[in-house]
Protein backbone atom coordinates (compact mmCIF):
# COMPACT_ATOMS: atom_id res chain seq x y z
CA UNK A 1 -104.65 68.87 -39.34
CA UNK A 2 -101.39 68.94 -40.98
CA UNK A 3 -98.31 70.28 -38.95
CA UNK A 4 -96.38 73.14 -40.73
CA UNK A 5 -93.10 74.51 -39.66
CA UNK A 6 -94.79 77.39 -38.29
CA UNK A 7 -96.62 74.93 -35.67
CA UNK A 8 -92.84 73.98 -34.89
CA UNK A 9 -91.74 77.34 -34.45
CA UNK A 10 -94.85 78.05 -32.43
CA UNK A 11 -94.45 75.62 -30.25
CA UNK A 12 -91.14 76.81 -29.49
CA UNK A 13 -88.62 74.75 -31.86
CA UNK A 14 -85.41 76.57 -33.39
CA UNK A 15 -86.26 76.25 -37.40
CA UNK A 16 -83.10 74.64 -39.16
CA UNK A 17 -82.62 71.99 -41.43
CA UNK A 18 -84.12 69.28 -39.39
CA UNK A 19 -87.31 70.48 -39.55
CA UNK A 20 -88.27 68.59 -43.32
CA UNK A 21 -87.40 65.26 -41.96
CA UNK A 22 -89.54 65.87 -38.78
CA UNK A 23 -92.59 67.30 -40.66
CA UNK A 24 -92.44 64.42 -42.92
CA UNK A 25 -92.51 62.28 -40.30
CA UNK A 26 -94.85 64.06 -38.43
CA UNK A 27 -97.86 64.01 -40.87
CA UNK A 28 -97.03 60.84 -41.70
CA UNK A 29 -97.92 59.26 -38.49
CA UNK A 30 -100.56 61.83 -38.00
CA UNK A 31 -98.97 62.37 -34.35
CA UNK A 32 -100.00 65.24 -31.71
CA UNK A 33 -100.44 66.70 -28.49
CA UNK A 34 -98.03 64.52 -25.94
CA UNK A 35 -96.91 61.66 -28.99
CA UNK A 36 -95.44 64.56 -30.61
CA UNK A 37 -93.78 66.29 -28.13
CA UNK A 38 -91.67 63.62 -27.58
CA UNK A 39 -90.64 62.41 -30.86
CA UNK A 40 -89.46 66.28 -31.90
CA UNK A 41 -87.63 65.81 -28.58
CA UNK A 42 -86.03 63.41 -29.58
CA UNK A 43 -84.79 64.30 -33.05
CA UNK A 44 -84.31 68.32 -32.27
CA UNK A 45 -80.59 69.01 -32.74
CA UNK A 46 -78.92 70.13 -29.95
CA UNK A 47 -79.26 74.17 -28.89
CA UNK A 48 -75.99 76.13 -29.80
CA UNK A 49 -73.56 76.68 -26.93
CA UNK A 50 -72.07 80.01 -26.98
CA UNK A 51 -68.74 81.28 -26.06
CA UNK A 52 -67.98 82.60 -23.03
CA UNK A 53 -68.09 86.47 -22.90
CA UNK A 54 -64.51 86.90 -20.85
CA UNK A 55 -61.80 84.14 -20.48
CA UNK A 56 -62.47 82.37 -17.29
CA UNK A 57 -59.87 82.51 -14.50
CA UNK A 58 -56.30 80.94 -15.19
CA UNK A 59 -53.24 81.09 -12.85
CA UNK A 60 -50.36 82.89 -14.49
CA UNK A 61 -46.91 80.01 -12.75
CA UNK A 62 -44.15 81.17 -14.48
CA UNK A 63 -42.19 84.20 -14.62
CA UNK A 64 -39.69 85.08 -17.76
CA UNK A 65 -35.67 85.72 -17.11
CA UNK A 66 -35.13 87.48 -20.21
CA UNK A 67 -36.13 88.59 -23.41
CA UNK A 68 -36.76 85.08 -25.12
CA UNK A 69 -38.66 83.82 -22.49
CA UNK A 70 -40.63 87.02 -21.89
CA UNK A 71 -41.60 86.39 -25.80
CA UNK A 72 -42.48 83.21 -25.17
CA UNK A 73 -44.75 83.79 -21.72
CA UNK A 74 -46.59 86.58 -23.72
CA UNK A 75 -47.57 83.69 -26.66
CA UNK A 76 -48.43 81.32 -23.82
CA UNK A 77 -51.03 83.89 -22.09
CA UNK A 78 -52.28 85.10 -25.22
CA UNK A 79 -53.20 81.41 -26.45
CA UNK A 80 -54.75 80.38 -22.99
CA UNK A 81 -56.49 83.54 -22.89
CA UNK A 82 -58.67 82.73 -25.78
CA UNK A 83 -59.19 78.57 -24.83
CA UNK A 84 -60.31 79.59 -21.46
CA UNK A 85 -63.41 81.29 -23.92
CA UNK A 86 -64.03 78.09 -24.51
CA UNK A 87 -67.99 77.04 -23.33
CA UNK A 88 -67.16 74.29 -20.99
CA UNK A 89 -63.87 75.67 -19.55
CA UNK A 90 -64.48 76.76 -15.77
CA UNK A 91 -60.74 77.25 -14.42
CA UNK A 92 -57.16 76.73 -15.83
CA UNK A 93 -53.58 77.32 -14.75
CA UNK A 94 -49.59 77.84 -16.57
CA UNK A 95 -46.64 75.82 -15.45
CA UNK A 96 -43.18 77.40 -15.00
CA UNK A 97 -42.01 75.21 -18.15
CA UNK A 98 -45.03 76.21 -20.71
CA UNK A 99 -44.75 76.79 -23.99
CA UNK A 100 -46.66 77.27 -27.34
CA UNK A 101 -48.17 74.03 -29.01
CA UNK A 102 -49.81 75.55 -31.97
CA UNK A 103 -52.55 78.48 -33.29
CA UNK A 104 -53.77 81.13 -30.78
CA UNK A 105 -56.39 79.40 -28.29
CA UNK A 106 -54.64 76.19 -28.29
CA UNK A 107 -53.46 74.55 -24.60
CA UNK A 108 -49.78 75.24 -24.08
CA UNK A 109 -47.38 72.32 -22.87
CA UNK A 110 -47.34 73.18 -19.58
CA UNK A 111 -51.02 73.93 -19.14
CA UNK A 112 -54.00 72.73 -17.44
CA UNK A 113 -57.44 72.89 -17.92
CA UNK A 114 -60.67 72.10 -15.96
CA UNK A 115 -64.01 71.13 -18.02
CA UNK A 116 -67.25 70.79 -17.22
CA UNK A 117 -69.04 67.54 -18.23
CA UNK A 118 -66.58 67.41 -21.14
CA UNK A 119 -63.35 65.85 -22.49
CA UNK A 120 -61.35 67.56 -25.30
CA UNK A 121 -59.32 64.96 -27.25
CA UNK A 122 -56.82 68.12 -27.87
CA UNK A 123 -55.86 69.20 -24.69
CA UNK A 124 -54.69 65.97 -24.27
CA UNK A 125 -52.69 65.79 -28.02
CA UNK A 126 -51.53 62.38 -29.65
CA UNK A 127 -49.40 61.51 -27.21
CA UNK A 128 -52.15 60.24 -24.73
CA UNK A 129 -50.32 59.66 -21.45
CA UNK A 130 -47.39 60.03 -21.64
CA UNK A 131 -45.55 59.48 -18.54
CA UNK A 132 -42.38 58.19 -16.51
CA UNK A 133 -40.97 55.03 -14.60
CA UNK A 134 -38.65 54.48 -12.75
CA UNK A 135 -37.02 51.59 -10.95
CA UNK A 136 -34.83 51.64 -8.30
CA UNK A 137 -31.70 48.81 -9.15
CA UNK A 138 -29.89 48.95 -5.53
CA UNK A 139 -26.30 48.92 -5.89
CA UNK A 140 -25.99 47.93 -9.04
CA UNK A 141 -23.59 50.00 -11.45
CA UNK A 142 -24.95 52.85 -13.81
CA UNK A 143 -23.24 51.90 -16.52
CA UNK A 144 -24.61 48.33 -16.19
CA UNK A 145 -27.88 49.16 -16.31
CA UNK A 146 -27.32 51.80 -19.29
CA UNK A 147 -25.96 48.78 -21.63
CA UNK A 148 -28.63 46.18 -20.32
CA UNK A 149 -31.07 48.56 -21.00
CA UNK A 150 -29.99 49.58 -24.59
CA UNK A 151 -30.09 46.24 -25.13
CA UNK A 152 -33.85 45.89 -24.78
CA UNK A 153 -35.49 49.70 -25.15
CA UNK A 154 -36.71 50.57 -29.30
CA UNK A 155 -36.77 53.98 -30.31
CA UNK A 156 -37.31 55.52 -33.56
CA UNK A 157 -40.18 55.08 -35.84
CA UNK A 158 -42.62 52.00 -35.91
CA UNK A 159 -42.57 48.91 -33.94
CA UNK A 160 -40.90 45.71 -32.51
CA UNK A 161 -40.37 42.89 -35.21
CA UNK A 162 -42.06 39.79 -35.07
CA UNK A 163 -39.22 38.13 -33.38
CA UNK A 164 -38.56 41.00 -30.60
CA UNK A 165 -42.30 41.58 -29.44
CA UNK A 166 -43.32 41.44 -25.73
CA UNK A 167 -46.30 39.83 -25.22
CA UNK A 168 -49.55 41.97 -24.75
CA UNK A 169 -51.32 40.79 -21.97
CA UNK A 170 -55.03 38.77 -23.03
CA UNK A 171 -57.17 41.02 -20.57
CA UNK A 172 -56.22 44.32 -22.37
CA UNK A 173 -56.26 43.37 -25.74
CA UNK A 174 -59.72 41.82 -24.85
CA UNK A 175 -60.66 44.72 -23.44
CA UNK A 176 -59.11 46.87 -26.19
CA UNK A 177 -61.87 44.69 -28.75
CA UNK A 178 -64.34 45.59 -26.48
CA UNK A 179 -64.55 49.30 -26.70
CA UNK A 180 -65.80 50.95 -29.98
CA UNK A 181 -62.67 53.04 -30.09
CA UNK A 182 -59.98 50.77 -29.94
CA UNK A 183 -61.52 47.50 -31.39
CA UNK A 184 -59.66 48.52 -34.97
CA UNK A 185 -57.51 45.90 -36.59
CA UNK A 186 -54.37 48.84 -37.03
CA UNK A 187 -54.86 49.87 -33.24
CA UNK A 188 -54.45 45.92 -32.49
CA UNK A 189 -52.11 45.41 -34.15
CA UNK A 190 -49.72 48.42 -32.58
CA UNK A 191 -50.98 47.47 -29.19
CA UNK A 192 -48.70 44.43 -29.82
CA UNK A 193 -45.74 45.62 -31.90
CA UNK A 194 -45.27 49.42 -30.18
CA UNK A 195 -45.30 47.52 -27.05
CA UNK A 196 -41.46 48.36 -25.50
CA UNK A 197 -41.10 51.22 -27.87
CA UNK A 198 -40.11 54.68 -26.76
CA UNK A 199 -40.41 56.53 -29.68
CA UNK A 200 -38.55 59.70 -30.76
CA UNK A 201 -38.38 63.43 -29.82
CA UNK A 202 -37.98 63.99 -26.01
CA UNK A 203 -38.46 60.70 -24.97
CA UNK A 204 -35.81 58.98 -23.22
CA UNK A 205 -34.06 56.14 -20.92
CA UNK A 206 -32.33 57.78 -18.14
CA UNK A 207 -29.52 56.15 -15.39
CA UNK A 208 -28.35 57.91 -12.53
CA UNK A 209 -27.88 57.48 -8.86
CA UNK A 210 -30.49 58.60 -6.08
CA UNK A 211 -28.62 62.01 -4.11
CA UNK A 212 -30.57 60.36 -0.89
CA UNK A 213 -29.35 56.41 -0.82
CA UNK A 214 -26.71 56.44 -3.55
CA UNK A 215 -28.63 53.25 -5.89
CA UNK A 216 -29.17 52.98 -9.51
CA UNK A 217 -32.01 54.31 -10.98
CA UNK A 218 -33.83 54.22 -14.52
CA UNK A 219 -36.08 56.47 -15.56
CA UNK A 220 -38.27 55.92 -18.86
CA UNK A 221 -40.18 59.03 -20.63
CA UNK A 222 -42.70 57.87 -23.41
CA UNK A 223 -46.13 57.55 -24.29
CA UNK A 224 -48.88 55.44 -26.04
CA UNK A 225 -47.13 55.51 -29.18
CA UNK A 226 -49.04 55.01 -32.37
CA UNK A 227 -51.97 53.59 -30.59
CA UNK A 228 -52.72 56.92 -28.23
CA UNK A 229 -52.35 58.62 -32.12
CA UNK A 230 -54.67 56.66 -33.36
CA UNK A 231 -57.15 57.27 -30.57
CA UNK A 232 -56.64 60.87 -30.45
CA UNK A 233 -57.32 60.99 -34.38
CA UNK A 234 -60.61 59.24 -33.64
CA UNK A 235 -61.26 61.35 -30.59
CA UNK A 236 -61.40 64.47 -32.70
CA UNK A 237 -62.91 63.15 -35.36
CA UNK A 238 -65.97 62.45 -32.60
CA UNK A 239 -65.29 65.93 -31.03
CA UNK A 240 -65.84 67.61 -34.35
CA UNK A 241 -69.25 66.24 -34.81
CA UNK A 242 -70.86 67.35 -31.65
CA UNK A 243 -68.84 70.96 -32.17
CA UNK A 244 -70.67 71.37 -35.61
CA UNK A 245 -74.05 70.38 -33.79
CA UNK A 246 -73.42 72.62 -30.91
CA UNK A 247 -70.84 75.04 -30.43
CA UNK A 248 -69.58 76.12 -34.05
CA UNK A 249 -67.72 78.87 -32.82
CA UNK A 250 -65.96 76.83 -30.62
CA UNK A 251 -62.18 76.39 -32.21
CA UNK A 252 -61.43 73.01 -33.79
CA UNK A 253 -58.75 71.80 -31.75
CA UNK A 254 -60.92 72.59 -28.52
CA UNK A 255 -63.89 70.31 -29.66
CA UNK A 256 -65.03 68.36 -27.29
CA UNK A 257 -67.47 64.90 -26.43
CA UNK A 258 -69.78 65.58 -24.24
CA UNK A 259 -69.08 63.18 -21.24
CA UNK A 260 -72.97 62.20 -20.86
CA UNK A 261 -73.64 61.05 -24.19
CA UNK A 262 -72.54 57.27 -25.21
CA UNK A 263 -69.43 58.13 -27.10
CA UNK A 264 -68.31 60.28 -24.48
CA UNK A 265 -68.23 56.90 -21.70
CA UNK A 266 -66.43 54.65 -24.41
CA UNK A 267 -64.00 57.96 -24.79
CA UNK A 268 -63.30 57.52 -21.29
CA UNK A 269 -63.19 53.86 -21.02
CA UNK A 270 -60.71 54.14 -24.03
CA UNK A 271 -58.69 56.52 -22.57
CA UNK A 272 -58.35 54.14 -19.15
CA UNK A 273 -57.32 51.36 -21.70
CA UNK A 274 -54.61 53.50 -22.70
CA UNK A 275 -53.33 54.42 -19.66
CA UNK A 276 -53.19 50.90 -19.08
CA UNK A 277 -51.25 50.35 -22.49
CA UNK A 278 -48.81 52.70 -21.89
CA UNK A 279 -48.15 52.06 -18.19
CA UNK A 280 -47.74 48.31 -19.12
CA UNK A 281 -45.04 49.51 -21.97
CA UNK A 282 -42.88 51.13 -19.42
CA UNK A 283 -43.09 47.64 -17.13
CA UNK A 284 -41.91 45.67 -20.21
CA UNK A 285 -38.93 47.83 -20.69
CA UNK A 286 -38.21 47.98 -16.84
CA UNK A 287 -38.55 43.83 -16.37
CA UNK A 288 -36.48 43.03 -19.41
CA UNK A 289 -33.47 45.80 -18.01
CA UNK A 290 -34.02 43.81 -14.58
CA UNK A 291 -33.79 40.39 -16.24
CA UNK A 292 -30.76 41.07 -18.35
CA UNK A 293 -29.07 42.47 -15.07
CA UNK A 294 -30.16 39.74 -13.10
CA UNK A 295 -30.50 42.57 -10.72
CA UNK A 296 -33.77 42.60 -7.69
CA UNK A 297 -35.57 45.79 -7.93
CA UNK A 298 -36.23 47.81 -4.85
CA UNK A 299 -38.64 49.94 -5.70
CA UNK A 300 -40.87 51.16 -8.76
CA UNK A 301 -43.47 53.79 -9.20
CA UNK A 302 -44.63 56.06 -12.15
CA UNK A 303 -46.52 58.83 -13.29
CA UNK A 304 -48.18 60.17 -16.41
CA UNK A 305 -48.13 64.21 -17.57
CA UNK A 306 -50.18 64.46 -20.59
CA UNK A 307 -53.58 63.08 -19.70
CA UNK A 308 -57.49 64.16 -18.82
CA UNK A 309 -58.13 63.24 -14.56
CA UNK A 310 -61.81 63.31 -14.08
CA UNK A 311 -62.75 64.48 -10.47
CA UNK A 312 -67.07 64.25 -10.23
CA UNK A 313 -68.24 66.08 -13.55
CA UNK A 314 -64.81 68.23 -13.45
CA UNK A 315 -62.29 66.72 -15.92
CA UNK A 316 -58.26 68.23 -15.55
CA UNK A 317 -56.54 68.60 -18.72
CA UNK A 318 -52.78 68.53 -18.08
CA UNK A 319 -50.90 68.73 -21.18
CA UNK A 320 -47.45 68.17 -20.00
CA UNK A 321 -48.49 68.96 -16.41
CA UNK A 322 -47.52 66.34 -13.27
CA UNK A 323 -50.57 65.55 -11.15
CA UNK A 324 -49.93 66.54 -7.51
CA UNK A 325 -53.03 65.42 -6.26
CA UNK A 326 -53.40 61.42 -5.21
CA UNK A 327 -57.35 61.35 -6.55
CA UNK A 328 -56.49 61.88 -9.99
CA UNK A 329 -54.15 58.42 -10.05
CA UNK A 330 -55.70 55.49 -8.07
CA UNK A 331 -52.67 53.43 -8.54
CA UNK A 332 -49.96 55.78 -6.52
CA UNK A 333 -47.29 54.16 -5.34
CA UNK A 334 -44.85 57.03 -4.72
CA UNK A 335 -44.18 60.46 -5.33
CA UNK A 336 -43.94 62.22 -8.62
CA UNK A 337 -41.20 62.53 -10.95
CA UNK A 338 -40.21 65.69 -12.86
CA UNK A 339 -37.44 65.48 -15.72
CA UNK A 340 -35.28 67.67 -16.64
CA UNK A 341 -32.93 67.50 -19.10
CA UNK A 342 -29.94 65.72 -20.23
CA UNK A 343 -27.73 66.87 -17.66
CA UNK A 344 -30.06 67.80 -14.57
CA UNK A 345 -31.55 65.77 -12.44
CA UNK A 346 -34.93 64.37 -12.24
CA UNK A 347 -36.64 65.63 -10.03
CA UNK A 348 -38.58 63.52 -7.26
CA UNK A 349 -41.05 65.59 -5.80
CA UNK A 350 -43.97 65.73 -3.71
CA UNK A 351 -46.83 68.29 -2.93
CA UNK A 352 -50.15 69.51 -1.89
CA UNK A 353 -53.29 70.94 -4.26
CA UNK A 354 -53.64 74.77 -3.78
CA UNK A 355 -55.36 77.46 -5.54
CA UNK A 356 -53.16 78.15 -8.67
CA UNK A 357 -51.57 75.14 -8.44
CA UNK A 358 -55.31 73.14 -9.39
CA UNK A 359 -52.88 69.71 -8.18
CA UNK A 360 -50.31 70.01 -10.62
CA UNK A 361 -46.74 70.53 -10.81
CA UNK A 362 -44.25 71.24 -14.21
CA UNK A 363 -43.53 68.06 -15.72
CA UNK A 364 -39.92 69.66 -17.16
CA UNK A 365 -38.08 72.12 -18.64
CA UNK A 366 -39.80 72.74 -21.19
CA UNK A 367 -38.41 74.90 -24.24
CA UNK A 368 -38.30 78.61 -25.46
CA UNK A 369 -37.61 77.72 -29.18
CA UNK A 370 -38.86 75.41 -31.77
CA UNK A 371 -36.52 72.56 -32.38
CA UNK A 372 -35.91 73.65 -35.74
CA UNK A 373 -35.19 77.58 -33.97
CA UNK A 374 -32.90 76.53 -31.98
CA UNK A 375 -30.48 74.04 -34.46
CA UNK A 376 -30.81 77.59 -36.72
CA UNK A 377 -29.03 79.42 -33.18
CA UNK A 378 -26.39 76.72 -33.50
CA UNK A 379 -25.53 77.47 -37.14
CA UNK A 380 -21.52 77.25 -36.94
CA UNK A 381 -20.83 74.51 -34.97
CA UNK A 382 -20.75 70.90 -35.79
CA UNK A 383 -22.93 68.75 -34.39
CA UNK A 384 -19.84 66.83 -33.01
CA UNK A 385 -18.38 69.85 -31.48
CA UNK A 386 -21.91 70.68 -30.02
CA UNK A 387 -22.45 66.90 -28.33
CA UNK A 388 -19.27 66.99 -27.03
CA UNK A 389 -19.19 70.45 -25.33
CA UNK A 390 -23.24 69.57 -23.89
CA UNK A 391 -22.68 65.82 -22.92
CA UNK A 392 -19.33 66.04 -21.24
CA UNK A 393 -19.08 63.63 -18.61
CA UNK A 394 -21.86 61.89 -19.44
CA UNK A 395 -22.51 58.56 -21.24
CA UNK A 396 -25.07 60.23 -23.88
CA UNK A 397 -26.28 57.41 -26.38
CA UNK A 398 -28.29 58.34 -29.91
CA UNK A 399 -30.66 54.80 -30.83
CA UNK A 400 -30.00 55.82 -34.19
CA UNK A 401 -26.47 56.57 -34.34
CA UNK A 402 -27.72 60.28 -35.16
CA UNK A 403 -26.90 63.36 -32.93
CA UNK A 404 -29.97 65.22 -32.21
CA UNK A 405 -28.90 68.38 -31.13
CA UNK A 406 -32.53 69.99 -30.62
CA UNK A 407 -32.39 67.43 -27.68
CA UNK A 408 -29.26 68.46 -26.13
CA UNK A 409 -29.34 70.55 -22.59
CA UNK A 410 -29.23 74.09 -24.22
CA UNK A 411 -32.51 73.27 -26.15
CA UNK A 412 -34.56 73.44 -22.96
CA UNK A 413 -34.91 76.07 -20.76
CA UNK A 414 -32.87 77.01 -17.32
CA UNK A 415 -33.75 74.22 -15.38
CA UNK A 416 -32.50 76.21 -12.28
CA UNK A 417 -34.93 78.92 -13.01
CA UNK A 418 -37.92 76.21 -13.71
CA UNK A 419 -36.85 74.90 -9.81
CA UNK A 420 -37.11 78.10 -8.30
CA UNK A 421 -40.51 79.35 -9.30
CA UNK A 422 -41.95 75.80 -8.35
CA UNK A 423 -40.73 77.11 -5.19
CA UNK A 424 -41.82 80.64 -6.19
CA UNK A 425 -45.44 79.24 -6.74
CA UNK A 426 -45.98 76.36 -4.67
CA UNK A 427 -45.60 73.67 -7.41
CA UNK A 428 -44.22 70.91 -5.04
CA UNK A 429 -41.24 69.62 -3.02
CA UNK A 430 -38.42 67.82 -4.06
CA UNK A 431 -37.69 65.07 -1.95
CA UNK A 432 -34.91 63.78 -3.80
CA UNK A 433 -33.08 63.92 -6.88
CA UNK A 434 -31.92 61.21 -9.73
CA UNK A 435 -28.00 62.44 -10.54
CA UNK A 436 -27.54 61.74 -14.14
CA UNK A 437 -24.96 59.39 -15.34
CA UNK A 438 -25.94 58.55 -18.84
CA UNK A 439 -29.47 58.37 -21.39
CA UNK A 440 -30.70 57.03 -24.72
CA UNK A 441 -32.74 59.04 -26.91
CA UNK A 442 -33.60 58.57 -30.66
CA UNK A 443 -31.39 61.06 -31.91
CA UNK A 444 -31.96 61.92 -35.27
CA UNK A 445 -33.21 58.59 -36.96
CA UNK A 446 -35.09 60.19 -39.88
CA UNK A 447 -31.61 61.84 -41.28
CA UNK A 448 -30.71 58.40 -42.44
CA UNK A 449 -34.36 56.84 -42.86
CA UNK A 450 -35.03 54.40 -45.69
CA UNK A 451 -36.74 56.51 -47.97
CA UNK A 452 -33.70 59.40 -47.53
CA UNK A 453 -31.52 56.54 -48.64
CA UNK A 454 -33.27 55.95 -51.70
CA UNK A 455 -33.39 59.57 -52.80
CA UNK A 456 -29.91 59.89 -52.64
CA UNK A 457 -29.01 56.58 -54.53
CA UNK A 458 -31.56 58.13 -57.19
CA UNK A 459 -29.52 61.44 -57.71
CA UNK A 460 -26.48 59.68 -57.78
């Protein structure tokens, strides 16, 4: 008897496009009764996941002290209000320092998100883990350590050259060639030449002195570099395919791989690697600062802020969010660390999970206006005049030569205010505080970048 789509439907299949192949097939092999049960089992497409009806539950940890920031809380609610519709979305919460990162329903810096069974390559962004060290120098001077240090930190665009690489360690790049999502030759080959690279933006290489023992400390702030990009760009590429098998309404940048399938354990295992990567690109930076001091260190310890924490089937989505909690990183050596900008201190803090807090803490300052918003505000002003009235009595350093004045205090928000309401809500203690004496940052490397150069020699 030959099998129609009609037997399908009768027999309780969703019609769709997948039904010609199976019939063929079907017929072909002359299957039934038990045989055929479990081949259309096996090919059926996955059934559609709906949206949730109502946003689930999100604590609202931030409160705005004025106009601009009440603007900018009102974004950040609206946009978690429509990712907590998301199908696999069960709780979320809002740091004090949130802020927009992108279209309506996309995760805030500053947010967190708990899945079900599911981990969604954008709520963790392309800058997979990124996190902070820092080393504790003893007695050694700041400005020591600042000069050593620029002598052996890379920021700006691309990597090391050939002649200036660390060494990636065998074990990780073997294990990088083992998983499906890392063994490319590109991601290889920035495993070894990003390695001691911080990068550009907000990332940074901080001295100061401890307020509790009076030492020299660093403190680095950077991520995976172009290999977390690369991974993330595969990630969603992955995510994409199971949303357009089974949640199409489901917004792009909140696909997601299902944890249980196979791509969703080599996700995992990739995103481990990673976090291995990057945690071994802060050590690099760290030894080398140590060995051109000739200085013992006393003590070292990191965190990351930007990462997925899996806890059973319930996977924590901080983007730019400072895990509290000691089961989401296995490798704790000491409490957390929460920078805040240029002048401020970074904050070394400490603290229990609670309700709204879901074992997180802010991992900053975090901003009110776009970088480009906020250079527009300082229309007027040199650049000069504006370093020199932010930085004063500080040793503030530009990799590139380049003042980047969207990275100068005023850029980020009242770090006073962002203290208070982790008070306020319960976001951790501060147990002691980094004084700032001096950073490097990036500054603004692309204003003189090779191809810039060229365009100008051509109007000449």
């Amino acid at each position: 008897m030959k099998i129609t789509g009609n037997t399908l439907i009768e027999m309780g299949y969703q019609p769709g496009k997948w039904f010609k192949e199976a019939l063929a097939y079907a017929n072909e092999q002359a299957l039934e009764g038990s045989d055929l049960v479990t081949y259309l089992d096996g090919i059926k497409p996955e059934p559609h996941i709906e949206l949730h009806d109502k946003a689930k539950p999100f604590a609202v940890n931030i409160e705005a002290e004025n106009e601009l920031e009440a603007e900018n809380v009102k974004k950040v609610v609206e946009s978690m209000r429509q990712l907590m519709k998301t199908p696999t979305v069960v709780r979320g919460a809002i740091m004090p320092d949130a802020c927009p990162a992108g279209p309506k329903g996309t995760i805030p810096v500053g947010g967190v998100v708990i899945t079900q069974n599911a981990i969604h390559p954008g709520m963790h962004s392309a800058d997979i883990c990124c996190s902070v060290m820092l080393t504790d120098f003893g007695k050694t001077e700041p400005q020591r350590v600042l000069d050593a240090a620029h002598a052996v930190t890379h920021f700006g665009a691309g990597g090391r050259g050939e002649d200036k690489q660390f060494k990636l360690p065998t074990e990780l790049e073997e294990a990088f060639r083992a998983n499906s999502f890392l063994n490319n030759p590109k991601i290889l080959a920035m495993a070894q030449s990003h390695l001691g690279t911080q990068g550009d933006g907000n990332h940074f290489l901080y001295v100061g002195r401890s307020a509790s023992t009076g030492n020299t400390m660093m403190v680095t702030h950077h991520g995976s570099r172009g290999v977390g990009a690369m991974l993330y760009k595969k990630g969603m590429q992955t995510a994409e395919r199971f949303r357009k098998q089974i949640s199409k309404d489901t917004l792009k940048h909140n696909a997601w791989i299902p944890f249980d399938t196979e791509e969703g354990q080599e996700y995992w295992a990739a995103l481990q690697l990673i976090r291995a990567w990057t945690k071994q690109n802060h050590r690099v930076i760290h030894g080398a600062t140590g060995e051109g001091l000739k200085a013992e260190i006393q003590d070292q310890y990191w965190n990351e802020h930007n990462f997925v924490f899996r806890s059973g089937d319930l996977f924590y989505h901080a983007k730019g969010a400072t895990p509290l909690d000691e089961r989401f990183m296995p490798d704790i050596t000491g409490p957390r660390l929460i920078p805040l900008n240029m002048s401020e201190p970074v904050l070394v803090v400490e603290g229990e999970t609670t309700e709204n807090n879901l074992g997180f803490a802010p991992h900053g300052a975090g901003r009110n206006l776009s970088r480009s918003a906020h250079k527009k505000r300082q229309e007027g002003m040199s650049d000069e005049a504006i370093f020199a009235r932010e930085t004063a009595g500080l040793d503030v350093r530009f990799f590139s030569n380049e003042i980047d004045i969207s990275e100068l205090p005023t850029a980020y928000k009242n770090a006073q205010s962002v203290r208070e309401q982790m008070n306020t809500f319960g976001l951790g203690t501060v147990v002691d505080e980094v004084m700032p004496y001096g950073c490097i940052m990036a500054g603004d490397w692309q204003r003189n970048a090779p191809w810039k150069r060229r365009k100008k020699k051509q109007v000449k």
